[in-house]
N, C-alpha and C. Protein backbone atom coordinates (compact mmCIF):
# COMPACT_ATOMS: atom_id res chain seq x y z
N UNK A 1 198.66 124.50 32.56
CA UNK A 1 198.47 123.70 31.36
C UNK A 1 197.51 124.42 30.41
N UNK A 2 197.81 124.31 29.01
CA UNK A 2 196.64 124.86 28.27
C UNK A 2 195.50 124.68 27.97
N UNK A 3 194.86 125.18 27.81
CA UNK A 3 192.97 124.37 27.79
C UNK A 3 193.19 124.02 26.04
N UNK A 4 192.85 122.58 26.19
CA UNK A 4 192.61 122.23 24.83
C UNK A 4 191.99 122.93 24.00
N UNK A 5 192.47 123.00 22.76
CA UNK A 5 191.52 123.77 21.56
C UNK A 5 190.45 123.02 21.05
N UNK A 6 188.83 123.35 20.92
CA UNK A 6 188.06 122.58 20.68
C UNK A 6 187.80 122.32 19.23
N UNK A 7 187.82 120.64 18.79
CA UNK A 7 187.49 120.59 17.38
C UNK A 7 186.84 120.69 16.79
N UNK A 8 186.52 122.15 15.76
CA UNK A 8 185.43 122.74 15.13
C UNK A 8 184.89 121.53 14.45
N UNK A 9 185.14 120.08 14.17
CA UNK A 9 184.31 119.42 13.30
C UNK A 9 183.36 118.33 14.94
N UNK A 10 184.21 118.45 15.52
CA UNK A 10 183.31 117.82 16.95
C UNK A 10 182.12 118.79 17.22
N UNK A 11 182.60 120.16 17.61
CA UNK A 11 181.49 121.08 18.08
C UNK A 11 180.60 121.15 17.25
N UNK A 12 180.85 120.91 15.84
CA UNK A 12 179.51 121.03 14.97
C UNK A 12 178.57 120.04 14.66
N UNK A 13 179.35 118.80 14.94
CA UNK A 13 178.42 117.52 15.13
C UNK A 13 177.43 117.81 16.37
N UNK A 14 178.23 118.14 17.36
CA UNK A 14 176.86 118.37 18.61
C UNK A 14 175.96 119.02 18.38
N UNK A 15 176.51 120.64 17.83
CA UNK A 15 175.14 121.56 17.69
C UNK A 15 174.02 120.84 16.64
N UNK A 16 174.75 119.96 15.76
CA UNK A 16 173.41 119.59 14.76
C UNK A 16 172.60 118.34 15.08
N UNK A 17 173.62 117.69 16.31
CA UNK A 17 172.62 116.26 16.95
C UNK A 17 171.64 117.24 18.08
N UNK A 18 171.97 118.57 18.76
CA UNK A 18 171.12 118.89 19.54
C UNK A 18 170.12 119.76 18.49
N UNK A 19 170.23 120.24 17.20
CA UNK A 19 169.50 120.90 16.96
C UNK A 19 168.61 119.48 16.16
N UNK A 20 168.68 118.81 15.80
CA UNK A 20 167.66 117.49 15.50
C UNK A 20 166.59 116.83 16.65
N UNK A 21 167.58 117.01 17.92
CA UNK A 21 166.73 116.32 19.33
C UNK A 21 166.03 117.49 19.43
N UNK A 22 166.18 119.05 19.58
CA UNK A 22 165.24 120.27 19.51
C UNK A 22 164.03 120.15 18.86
N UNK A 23 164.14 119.55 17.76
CA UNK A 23 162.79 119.98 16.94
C UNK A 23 161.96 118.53 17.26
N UNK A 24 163.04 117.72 17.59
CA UNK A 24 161.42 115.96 17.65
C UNK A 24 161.09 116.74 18.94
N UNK A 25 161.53 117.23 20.32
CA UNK A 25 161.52 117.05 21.53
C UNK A 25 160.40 118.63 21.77
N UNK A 26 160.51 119.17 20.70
CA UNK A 26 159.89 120.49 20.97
C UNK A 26 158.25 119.90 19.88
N UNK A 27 157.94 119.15 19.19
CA UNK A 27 157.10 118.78 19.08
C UNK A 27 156.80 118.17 20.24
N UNK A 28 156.82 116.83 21.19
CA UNK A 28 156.75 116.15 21.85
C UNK A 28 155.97 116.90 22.92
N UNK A 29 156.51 117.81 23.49
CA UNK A 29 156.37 118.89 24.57
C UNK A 29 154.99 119.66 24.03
N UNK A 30 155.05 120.27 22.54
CA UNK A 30 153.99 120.66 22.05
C UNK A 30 152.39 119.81 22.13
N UNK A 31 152.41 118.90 21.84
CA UNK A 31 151.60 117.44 22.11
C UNK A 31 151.46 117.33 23.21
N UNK A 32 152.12 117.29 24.25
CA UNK A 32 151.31 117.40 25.50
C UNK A 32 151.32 118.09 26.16
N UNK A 33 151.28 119.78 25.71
CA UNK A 33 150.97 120.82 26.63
C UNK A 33 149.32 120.80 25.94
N UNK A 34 149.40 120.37 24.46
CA UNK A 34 147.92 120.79 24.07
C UNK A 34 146.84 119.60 24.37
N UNK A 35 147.51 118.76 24.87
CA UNK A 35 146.54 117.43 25.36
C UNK A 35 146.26 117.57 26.41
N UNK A 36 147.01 118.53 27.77
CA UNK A 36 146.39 118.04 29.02
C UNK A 36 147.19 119.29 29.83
N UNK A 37 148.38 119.85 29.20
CA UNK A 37 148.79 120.48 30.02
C UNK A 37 148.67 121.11 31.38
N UNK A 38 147.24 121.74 31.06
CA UNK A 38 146.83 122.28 32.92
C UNK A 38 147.05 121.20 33.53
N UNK A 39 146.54 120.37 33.58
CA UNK A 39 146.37 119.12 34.39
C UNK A 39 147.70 118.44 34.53
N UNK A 40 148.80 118.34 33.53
CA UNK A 40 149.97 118.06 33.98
C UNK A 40 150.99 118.83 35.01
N UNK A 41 150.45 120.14 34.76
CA UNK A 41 151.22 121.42 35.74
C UNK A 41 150.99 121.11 37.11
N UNK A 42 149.68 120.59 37.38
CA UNK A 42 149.66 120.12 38.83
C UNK A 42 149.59 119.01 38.92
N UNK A 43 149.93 118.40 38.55
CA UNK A 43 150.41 116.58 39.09
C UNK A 43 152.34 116.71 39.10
N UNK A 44 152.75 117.80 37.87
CA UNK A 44 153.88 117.97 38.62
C UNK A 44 154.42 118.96 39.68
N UNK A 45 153.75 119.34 39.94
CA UNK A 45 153.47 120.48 41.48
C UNK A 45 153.90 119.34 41.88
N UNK A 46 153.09 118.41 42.58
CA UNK A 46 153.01 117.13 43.61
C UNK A 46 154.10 116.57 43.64
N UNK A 47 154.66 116.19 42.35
CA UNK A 47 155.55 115.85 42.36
C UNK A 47 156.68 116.20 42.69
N UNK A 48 156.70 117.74 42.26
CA UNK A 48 158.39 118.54 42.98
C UNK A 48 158.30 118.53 44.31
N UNK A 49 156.94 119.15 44.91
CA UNK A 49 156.85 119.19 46.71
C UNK A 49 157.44 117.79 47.10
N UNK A 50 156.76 116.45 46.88
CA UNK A 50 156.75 115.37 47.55
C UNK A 50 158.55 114.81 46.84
N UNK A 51 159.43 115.53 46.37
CA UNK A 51 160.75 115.42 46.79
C UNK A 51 161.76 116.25 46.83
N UNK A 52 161.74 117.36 46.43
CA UNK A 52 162.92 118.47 46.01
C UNK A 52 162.89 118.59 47.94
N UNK A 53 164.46 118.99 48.69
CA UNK A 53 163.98 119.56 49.72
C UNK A 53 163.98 120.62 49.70
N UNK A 54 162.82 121.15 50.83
CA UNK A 54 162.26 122.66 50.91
C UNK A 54 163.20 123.13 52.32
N UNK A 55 163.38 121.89 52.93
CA UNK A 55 163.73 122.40 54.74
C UNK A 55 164.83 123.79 54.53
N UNK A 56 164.29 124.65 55.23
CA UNK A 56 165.49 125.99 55.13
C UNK A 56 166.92 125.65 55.97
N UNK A 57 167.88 126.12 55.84
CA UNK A 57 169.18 126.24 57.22
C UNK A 57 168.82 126.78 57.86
N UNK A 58 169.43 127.00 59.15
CA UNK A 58 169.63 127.83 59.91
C UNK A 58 169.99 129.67 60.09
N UNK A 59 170.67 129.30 58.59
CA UNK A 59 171.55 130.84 58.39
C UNK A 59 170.27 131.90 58.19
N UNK A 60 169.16 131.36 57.16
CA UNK A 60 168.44 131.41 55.96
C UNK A 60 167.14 131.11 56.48
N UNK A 61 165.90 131.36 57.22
CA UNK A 61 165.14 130.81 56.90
C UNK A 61 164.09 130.35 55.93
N UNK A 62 164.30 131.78 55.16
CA UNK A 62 163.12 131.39 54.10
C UNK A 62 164.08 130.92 53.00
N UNK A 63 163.27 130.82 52.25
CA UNK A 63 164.02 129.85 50.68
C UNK A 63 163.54 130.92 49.79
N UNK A 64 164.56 131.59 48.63
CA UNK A 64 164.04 132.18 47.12
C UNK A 64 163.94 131.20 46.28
N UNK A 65 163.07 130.90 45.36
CA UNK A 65 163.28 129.92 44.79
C UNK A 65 162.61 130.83 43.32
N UNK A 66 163.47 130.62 42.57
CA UNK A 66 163.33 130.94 40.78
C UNK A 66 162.59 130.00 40.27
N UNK A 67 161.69 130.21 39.66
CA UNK A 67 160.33 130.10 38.68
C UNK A 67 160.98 130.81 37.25
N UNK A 68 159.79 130.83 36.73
CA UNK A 68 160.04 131.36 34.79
C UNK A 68 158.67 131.83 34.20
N UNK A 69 158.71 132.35 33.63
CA UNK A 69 157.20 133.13 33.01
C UNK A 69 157.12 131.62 31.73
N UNK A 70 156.14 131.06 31.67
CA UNK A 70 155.92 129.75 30.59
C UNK A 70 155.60 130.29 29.24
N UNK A 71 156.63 129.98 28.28
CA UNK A 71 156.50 130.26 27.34
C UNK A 71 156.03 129.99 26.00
N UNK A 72 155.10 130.09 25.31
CA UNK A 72 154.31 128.83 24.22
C UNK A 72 153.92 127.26 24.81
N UNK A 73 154.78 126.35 25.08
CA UNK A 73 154.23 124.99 25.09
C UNK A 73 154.98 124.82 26.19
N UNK A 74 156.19 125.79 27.02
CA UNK A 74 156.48 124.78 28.50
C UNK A 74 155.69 124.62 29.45
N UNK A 75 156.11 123.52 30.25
CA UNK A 75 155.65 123.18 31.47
C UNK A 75 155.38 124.33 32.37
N UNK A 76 153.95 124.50 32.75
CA UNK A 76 153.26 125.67 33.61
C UNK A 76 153.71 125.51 35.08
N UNK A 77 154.96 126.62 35.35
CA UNK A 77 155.33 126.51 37.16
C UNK A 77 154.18 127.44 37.78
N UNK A 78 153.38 127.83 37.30
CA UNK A 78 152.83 128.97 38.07
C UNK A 78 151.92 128.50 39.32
N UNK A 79 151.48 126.80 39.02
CA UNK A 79 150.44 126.16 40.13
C UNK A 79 151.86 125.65 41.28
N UNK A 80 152.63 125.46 40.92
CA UNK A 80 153.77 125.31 41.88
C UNK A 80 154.28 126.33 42.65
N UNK A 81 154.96 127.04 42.17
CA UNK A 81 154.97 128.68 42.62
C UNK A 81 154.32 129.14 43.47
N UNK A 82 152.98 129.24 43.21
CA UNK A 82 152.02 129.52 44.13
C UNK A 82 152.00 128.45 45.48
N UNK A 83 151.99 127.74 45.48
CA UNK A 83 152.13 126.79 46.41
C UNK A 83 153.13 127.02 47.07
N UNK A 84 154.30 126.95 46.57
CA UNK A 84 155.92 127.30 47.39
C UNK A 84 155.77 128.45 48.26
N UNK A 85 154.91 129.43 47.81
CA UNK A 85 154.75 130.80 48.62
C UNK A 85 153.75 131.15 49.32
N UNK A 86 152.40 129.99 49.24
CA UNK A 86 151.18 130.44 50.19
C UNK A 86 151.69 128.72 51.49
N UNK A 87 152.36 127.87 50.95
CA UNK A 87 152.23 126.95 51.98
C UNK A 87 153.65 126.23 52.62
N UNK A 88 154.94 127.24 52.12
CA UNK A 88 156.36 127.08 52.43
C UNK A 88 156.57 128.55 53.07
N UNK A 89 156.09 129.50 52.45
CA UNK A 89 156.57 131.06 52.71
C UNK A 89 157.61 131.44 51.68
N UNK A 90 157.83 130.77 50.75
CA UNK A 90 158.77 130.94 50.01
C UNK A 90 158.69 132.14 48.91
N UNK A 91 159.56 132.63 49.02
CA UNK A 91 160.14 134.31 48.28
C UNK A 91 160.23 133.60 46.28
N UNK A 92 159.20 133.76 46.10
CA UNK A 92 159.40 133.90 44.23
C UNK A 92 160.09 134.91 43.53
N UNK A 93 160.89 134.52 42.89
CA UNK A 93 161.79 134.91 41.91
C UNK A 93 161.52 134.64 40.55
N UNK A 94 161.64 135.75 39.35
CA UNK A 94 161.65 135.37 38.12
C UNK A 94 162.47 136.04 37.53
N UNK A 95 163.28 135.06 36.10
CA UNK A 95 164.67 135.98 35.55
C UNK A 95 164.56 137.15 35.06
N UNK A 96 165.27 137.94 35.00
CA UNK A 96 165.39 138.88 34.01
C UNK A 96 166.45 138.83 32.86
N UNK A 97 166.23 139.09 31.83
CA UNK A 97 166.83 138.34 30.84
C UNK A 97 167.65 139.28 29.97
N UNK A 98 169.83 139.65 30.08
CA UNK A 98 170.33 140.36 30.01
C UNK A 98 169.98 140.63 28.54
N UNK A 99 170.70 141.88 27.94
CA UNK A 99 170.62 142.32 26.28
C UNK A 99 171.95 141.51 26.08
N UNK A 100 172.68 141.33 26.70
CA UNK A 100 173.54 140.13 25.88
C UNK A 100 173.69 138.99 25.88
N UNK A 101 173.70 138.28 24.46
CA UNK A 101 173.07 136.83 24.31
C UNK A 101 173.97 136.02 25.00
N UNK A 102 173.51 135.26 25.83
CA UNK A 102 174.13 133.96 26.17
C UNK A 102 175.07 134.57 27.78
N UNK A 103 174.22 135.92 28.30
CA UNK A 103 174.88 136.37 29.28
C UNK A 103 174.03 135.64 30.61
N UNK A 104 174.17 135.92 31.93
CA UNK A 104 173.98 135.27 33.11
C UNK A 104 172.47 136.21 33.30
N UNK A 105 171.40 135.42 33.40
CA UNK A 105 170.13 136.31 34.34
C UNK A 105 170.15 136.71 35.29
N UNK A 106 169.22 137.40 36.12
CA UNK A 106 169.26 138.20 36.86
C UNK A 106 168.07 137.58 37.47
N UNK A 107 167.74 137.77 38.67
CA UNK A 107 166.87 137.04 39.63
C UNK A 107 165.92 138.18 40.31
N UNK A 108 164.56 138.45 39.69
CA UNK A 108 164.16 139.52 41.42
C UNK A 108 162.73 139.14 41.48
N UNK A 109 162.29 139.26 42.86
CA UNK A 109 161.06 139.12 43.39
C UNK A 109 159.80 139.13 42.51
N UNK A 110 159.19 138.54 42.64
CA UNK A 110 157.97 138.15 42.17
C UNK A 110 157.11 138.01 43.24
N UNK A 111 156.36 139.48 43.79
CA UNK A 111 155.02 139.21 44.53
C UNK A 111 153.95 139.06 43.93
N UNK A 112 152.85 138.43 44.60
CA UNK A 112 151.43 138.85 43.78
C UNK A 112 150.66 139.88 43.73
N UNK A 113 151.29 141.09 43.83
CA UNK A 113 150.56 142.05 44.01
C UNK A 113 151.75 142.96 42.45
N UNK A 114 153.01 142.60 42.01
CA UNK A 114 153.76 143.38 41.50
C UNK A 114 153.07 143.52 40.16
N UNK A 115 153.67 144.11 39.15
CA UNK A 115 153.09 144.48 37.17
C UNK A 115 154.38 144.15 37.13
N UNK A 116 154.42 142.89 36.09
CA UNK A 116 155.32 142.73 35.33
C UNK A 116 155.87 143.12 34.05
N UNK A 117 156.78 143.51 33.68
CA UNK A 117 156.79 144.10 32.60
C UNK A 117 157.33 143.28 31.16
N UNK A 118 157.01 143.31 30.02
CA UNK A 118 157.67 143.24 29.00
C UNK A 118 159.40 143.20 28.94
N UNK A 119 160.12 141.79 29.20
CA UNK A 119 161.13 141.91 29.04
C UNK A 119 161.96 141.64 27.42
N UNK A 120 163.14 141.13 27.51
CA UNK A 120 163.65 140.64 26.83
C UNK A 120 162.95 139.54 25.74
N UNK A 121 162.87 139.39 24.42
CA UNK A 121 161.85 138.43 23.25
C UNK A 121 160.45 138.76 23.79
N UNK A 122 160.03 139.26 24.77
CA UNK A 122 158.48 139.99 25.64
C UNK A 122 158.39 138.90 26.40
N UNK A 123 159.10 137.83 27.05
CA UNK A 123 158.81 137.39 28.26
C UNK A 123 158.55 138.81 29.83
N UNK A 124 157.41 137.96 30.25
CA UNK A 124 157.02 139.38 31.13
C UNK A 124 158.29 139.09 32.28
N UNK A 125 158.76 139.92 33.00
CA UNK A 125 160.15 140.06 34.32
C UNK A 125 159.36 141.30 35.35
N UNK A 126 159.85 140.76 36.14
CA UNK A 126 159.84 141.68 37.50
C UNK A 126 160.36 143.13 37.07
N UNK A 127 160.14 144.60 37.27
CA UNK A 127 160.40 146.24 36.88
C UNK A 127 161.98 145.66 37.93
N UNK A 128 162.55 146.67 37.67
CA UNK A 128 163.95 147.19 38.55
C UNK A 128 164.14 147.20 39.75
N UNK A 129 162.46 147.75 39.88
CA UNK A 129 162.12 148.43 41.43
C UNK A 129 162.13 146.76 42.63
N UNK A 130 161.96 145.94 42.06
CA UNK A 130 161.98 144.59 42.82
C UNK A 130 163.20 143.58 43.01
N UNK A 131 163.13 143.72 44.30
CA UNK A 131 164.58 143.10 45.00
C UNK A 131 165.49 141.80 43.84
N UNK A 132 166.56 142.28 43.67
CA UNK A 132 167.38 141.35 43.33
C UNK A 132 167.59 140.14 44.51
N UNK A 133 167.39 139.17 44.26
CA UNK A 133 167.80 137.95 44.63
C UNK A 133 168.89 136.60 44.05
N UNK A 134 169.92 136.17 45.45
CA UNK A 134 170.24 134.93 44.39
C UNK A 134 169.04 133.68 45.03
N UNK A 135 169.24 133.08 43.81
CA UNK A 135 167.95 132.18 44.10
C UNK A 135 168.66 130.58 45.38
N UNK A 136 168.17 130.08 46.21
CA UNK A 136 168.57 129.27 46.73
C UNK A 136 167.82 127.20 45.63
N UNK A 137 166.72 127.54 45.07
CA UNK A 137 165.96 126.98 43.98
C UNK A 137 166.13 126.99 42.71
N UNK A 138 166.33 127.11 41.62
CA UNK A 138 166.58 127.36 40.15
C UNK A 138 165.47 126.40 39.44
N UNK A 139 164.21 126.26 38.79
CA UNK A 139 163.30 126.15 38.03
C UNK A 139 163.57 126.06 36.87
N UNK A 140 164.43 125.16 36.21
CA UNK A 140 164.98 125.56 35.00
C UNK A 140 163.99 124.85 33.85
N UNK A 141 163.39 125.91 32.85
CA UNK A 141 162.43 125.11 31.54
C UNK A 141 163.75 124.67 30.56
N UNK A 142 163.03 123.63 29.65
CA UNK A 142 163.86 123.25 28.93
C UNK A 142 163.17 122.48 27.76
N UNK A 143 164.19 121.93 26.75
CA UNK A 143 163.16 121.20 25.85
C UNK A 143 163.29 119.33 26.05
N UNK A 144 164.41 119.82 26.49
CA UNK A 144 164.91 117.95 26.66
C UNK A 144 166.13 117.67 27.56
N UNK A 145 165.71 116.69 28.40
CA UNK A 145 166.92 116.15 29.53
C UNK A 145 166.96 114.76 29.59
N UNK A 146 168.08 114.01 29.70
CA UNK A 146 168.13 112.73 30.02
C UNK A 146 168.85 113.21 31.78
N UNK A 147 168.80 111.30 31.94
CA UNK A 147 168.77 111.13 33.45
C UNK A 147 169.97 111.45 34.07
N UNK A 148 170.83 111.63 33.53
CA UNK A 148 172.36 112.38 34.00
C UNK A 148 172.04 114.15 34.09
N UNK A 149 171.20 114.40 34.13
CA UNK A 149 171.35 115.71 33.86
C UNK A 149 171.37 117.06 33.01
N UNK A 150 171.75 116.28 31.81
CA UNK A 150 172.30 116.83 30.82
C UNK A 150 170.63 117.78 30.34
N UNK A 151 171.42 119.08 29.68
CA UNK A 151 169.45 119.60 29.39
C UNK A 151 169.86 120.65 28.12
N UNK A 152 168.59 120.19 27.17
CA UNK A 152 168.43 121.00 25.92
C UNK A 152 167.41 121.85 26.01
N UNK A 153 168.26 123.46 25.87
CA UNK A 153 167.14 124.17 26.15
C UNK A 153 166.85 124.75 24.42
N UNK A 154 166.69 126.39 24.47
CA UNK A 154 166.64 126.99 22.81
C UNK A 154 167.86 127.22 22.18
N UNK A 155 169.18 127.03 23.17
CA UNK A 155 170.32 127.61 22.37
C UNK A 155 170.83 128.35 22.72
N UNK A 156 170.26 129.57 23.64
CA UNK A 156 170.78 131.03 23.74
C UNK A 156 171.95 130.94 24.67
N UNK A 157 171.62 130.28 25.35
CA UNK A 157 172.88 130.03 26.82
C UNK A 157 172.71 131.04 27.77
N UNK A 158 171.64 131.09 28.24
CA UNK A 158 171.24 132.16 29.37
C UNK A 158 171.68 131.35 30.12
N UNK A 159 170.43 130.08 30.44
CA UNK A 159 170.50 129.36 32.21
C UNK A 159 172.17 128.39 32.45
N UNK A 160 173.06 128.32 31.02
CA UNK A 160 174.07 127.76 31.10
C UNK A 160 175.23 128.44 31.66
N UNK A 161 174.93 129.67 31.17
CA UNK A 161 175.60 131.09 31.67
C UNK A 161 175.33 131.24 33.13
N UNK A 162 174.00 130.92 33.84
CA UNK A 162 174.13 131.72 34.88
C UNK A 162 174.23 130.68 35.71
N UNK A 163 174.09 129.22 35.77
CA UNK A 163 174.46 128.11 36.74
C UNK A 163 176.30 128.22 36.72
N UNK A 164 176.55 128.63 35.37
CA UNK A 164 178.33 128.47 35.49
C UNK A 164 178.61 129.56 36.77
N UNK A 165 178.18 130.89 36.72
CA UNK A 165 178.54 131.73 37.69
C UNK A 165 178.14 131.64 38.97
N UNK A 166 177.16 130.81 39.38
CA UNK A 166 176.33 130.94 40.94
C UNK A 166 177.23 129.75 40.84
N UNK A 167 177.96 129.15 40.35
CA UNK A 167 178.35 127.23 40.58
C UNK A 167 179.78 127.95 41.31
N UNK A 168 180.59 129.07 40.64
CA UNK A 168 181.82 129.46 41.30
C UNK A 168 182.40 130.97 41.47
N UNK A 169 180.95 130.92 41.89
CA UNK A 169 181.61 132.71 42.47
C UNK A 169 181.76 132.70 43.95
N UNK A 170 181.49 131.63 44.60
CA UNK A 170 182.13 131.31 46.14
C UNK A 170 181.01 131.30 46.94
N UNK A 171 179.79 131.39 46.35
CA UNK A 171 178.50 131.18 47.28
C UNK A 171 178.15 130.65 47.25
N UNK A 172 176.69 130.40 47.73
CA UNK A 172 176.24 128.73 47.63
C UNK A 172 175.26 128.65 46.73
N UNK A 173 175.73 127.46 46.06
CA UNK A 173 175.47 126.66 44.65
C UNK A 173 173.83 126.64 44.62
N UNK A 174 172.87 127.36 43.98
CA UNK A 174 171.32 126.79 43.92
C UNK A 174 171.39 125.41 43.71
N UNK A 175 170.07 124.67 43.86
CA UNK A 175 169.70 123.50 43.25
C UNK A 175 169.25 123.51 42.05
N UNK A 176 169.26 123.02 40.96
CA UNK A 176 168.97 123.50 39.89
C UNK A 176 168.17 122.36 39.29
N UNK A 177 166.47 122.59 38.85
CA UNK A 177 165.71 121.24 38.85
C UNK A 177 165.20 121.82 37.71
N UNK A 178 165.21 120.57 37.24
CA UNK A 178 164.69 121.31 35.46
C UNK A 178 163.02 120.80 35.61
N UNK A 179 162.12 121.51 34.63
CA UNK A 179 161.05 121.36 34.89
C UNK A 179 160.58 121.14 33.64
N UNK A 180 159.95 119.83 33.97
CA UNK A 180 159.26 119.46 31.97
C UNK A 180 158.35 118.41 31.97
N UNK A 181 157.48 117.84 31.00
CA UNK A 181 157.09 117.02 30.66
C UNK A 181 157.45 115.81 30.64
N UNK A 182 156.97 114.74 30.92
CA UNK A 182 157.97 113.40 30.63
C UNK A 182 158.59 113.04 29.31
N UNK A 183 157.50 113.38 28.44
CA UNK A 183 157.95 113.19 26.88
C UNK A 183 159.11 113.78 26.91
N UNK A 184 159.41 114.38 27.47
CA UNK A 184 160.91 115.44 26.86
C UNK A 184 161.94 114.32 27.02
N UNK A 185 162.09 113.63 27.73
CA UNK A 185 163.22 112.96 28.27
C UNK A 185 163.90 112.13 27.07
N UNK A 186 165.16 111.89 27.09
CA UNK A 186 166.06 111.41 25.38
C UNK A 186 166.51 110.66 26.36
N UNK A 187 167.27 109.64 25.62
CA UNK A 187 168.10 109.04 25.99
C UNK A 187 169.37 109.16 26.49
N UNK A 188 169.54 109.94 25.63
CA UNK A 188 171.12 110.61 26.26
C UNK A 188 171.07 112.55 25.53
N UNK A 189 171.32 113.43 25.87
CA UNK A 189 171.44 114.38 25.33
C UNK A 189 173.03 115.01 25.30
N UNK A 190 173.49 115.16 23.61
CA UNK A 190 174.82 115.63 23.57
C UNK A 190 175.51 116.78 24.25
N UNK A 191 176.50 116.76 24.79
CA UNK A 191 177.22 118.13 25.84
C UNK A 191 178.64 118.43 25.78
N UNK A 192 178.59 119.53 25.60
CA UNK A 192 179.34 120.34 25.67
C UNK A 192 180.22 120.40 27.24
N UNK A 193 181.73 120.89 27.20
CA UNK A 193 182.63 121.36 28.42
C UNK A 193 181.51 121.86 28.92
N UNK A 194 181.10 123.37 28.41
CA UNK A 194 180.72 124.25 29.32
C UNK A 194 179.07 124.31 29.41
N UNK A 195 178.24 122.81 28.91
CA UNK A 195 176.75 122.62 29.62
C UNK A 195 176.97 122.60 30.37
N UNK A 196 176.07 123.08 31.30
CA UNK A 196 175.29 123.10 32.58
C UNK A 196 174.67 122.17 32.82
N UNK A 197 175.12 120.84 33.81
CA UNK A 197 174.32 119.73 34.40
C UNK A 197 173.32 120.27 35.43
N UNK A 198 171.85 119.68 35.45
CA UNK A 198 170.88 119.63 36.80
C UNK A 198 170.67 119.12 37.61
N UNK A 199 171.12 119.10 38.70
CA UNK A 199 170.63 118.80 39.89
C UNK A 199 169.26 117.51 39.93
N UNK A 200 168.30 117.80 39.69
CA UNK A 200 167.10 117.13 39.40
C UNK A 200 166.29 117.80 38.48
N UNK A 201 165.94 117.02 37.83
CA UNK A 201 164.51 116.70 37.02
C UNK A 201 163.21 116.68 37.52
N UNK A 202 161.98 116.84 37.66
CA UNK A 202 160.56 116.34 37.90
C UNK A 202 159.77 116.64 37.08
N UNK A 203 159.06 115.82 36.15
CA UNK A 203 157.65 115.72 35.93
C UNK A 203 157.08 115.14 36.04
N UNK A 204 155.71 114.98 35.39
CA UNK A 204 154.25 114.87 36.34
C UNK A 204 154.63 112.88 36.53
N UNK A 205 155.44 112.41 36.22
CA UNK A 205 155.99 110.91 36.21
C UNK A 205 156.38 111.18 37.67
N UNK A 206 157.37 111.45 37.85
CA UNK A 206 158.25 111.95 39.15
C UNK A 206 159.43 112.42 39.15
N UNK A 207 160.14 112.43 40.40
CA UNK A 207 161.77 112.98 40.08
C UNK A 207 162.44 112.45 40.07
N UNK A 208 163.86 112.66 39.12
CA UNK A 208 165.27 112.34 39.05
C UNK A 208 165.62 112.97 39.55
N UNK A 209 167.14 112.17 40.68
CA UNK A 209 167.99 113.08 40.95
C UNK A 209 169.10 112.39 40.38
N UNK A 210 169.48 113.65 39.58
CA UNK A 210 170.34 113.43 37.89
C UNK A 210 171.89 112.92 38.62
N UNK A 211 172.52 113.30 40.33
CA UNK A 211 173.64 113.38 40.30
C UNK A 211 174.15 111.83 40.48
N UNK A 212 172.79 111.07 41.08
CA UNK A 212 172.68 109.73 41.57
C UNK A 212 173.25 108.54 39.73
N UNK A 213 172.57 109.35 38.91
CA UNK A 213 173.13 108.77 37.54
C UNK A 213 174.07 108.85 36.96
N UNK A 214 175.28 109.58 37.48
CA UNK A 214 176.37 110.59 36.78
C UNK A 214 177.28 109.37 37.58
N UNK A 215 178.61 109.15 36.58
CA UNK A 215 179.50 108.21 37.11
C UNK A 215 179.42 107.01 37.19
């Protein structure tokens, strides 16, 4: 069957209802990274530990779990992170971010001992020299999510790009938990065929699990 042709006057209504929820929701986020932020980064630590599960399989013992270098006003994973790896054993990962827009990231090790370098827009990434990983965790920043899942990030379509490919290249699917502020949360956020739904949500409020709302 043919894949429907999408209606350029539909697709442009979305991009301009998500680019309106971008700018209230990226103030919102701004406002309370500068009101309290440290202090929100670890109350939502607490919050991801006390529900995301950590328990490893059998196959697998340890867990990789993808983090993000915080950029201007997101939510700080770095007090989490740290935690996942001094009191789980868990293998940190941070993206690397391809030269083509809206292509799939790349995942590699993040020790505390590595130099990160200047990547892509100068978010700092793991050098070459550090193990590629797929992540069994996904940390996804964003600017805005409602409780289905749905998540507004800047536009570029990196993390949309790379949940589409880990979702069906025949391996197993990360969890994919978006990480934000409570303010961020909309009511409903507009989507696209090819958004990328999350798994769960947590901030320093607590967690959604987005799949329990879907349907």
């Amino acid at each position: 069957m043919q894949a429907a042709i999408p209606d350029p006057v539909a697709v442009e209504a979305v991009h301009a209802e998500k680019a309106r929820l971008r700018a209230r929701l990226r103030a919102r986020r701004a406002e309370a990274a500068a009101a309290n932020g440290a202090a929100i980064a670890q109350v939502a630590a607490e919050r991801f530990l006390a529900a995301i599960p950590l328990k490893p399989d059998l196959v697998k013992p340890d867990l990789a779990i993808a983090g993000y270098w915080p950029m201007a006003d997101e939510l700080d994973p770095r007090p989490l992170l740290a935690r996942l790896r001094t009191e789980h054993g868990a293998r940190i990962l941070l993206p690397v971010t391809p030269a083509q827009k809206g292509g799939a990231l790349d995942f590699r090790e993040w020790t505390e001992s590595a130099t990160l370098l200047p990547g892509r827009y100068g978010i700092p990434a793991p050098g070459p020299q550090a193990a590629a990983l797929r992540p069994d965790i996904m940390l996804v920043p964003l600017v805005g999510f409602d409780v289905k899942g749905e998540r507004l990030g800047m536009g570029a379509g990196y993390y949309d790009a790379t949940l589409a490919a880990l979702r069906s290249d025949g391996g197993k699917a990360p969890l994919a938990v978006g990480y934000a502020f409570a303010v961020q949360q909309a009511p409903a956020i507009p989507a696209r065929p090819e958004d990328q739904r999350l798994d769960w949500v947590v901030t320093e409020r607590g967690a959604i699990w987005c799949a329990g709302n879907v349907g």
